[in-house]
C-alpha atoms as a PDB file:
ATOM      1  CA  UNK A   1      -5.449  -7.620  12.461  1.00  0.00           C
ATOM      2  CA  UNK A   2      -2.016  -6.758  14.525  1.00  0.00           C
ATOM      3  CA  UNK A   3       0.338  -4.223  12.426  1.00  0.00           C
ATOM      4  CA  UNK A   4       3.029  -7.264  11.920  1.00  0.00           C
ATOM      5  CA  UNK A   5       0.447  -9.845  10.704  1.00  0.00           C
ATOM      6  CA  UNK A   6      -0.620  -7.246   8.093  1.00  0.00           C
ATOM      7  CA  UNK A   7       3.300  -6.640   7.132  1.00  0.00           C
ATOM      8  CA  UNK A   8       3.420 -10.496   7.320  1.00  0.00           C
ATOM      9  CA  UNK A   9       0.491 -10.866   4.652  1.00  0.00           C
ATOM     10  CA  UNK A  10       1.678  -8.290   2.491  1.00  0.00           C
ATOM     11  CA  UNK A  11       5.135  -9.354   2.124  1.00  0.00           C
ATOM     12  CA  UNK A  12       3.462 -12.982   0.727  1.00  0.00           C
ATOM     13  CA  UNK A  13       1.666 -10.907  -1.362  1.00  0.00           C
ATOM     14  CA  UNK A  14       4.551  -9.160  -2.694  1.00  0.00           C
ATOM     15  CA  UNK A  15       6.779 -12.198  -3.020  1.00  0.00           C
ATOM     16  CA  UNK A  16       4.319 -13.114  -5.807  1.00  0.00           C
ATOM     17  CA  UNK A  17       3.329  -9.940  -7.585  1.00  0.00           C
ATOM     18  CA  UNK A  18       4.916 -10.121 -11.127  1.00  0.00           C
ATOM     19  CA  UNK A  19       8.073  -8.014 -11.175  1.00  0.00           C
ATOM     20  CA  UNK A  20       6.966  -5.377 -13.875  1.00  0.00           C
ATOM     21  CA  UNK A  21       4.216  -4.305 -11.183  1.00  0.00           C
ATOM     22  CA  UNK A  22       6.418  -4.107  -8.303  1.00  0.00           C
ATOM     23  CA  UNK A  23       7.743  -0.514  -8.860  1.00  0.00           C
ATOM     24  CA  UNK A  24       4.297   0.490  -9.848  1.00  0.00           C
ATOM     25  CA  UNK A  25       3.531  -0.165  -6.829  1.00  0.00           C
ATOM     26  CA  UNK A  26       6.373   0.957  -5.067  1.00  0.00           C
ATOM     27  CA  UNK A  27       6.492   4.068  -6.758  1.00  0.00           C
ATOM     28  CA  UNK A  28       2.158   4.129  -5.682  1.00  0.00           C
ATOM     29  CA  UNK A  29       3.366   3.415  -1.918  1.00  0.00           C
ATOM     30  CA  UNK A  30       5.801   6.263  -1.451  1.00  0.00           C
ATOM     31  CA  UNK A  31       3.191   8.817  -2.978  1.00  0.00           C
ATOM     32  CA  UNK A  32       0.689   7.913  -0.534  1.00  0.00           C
ATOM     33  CA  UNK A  33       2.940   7.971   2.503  1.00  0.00           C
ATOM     34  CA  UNK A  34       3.468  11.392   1.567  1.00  0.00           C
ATOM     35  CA  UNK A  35      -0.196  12.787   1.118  1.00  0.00           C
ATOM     36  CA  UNK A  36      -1.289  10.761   4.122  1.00  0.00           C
ATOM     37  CA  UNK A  37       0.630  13.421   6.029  1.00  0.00           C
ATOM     38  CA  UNK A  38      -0.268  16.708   4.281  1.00  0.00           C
ATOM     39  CA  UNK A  39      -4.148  14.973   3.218  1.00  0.00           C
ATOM     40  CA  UNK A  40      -5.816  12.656   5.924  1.00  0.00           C
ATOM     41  CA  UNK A  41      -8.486  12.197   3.281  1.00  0.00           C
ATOM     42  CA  UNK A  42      -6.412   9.882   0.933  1.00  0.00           C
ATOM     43  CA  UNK A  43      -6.213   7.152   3.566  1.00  0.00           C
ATOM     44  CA  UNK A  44     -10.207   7.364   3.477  1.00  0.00           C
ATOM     45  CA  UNK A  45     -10.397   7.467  -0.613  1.00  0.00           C
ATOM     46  CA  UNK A  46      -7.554   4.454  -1.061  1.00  0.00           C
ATOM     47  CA  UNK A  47      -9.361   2.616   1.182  1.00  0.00           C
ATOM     48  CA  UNK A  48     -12.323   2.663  -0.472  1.00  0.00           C
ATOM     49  CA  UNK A  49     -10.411   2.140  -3.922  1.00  0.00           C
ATOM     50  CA  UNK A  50      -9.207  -0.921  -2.224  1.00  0.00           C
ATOM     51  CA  UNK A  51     -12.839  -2.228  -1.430  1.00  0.00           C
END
């Protein structure tokens, strides 16, 4: 799926996520961005959390 359909998806997603999760999840978000650049690994092990 093309990068801006994904961002398209997720922002519906998001639009409905109950507010108290949001900066869970925000707060999730921002610590993977920065182990994704020191540990290549985490983008393997959240995507199998994910599945």
């Amino acid at each position: 799926m093309p990068t801006k359909k994904v961002k398209s998806e997720i922002q519906k997603l998001l639009d409905t996520i109950p507010e108290n999760v949001l900066q869970d999840l925000l707060d999730f978000l921002r610590e993977a961005q920065k182990q994704t650049k020191d540990n290549p690994e985490l983008t393997s092990h959240l995507r199998k959390i994910i599945h």
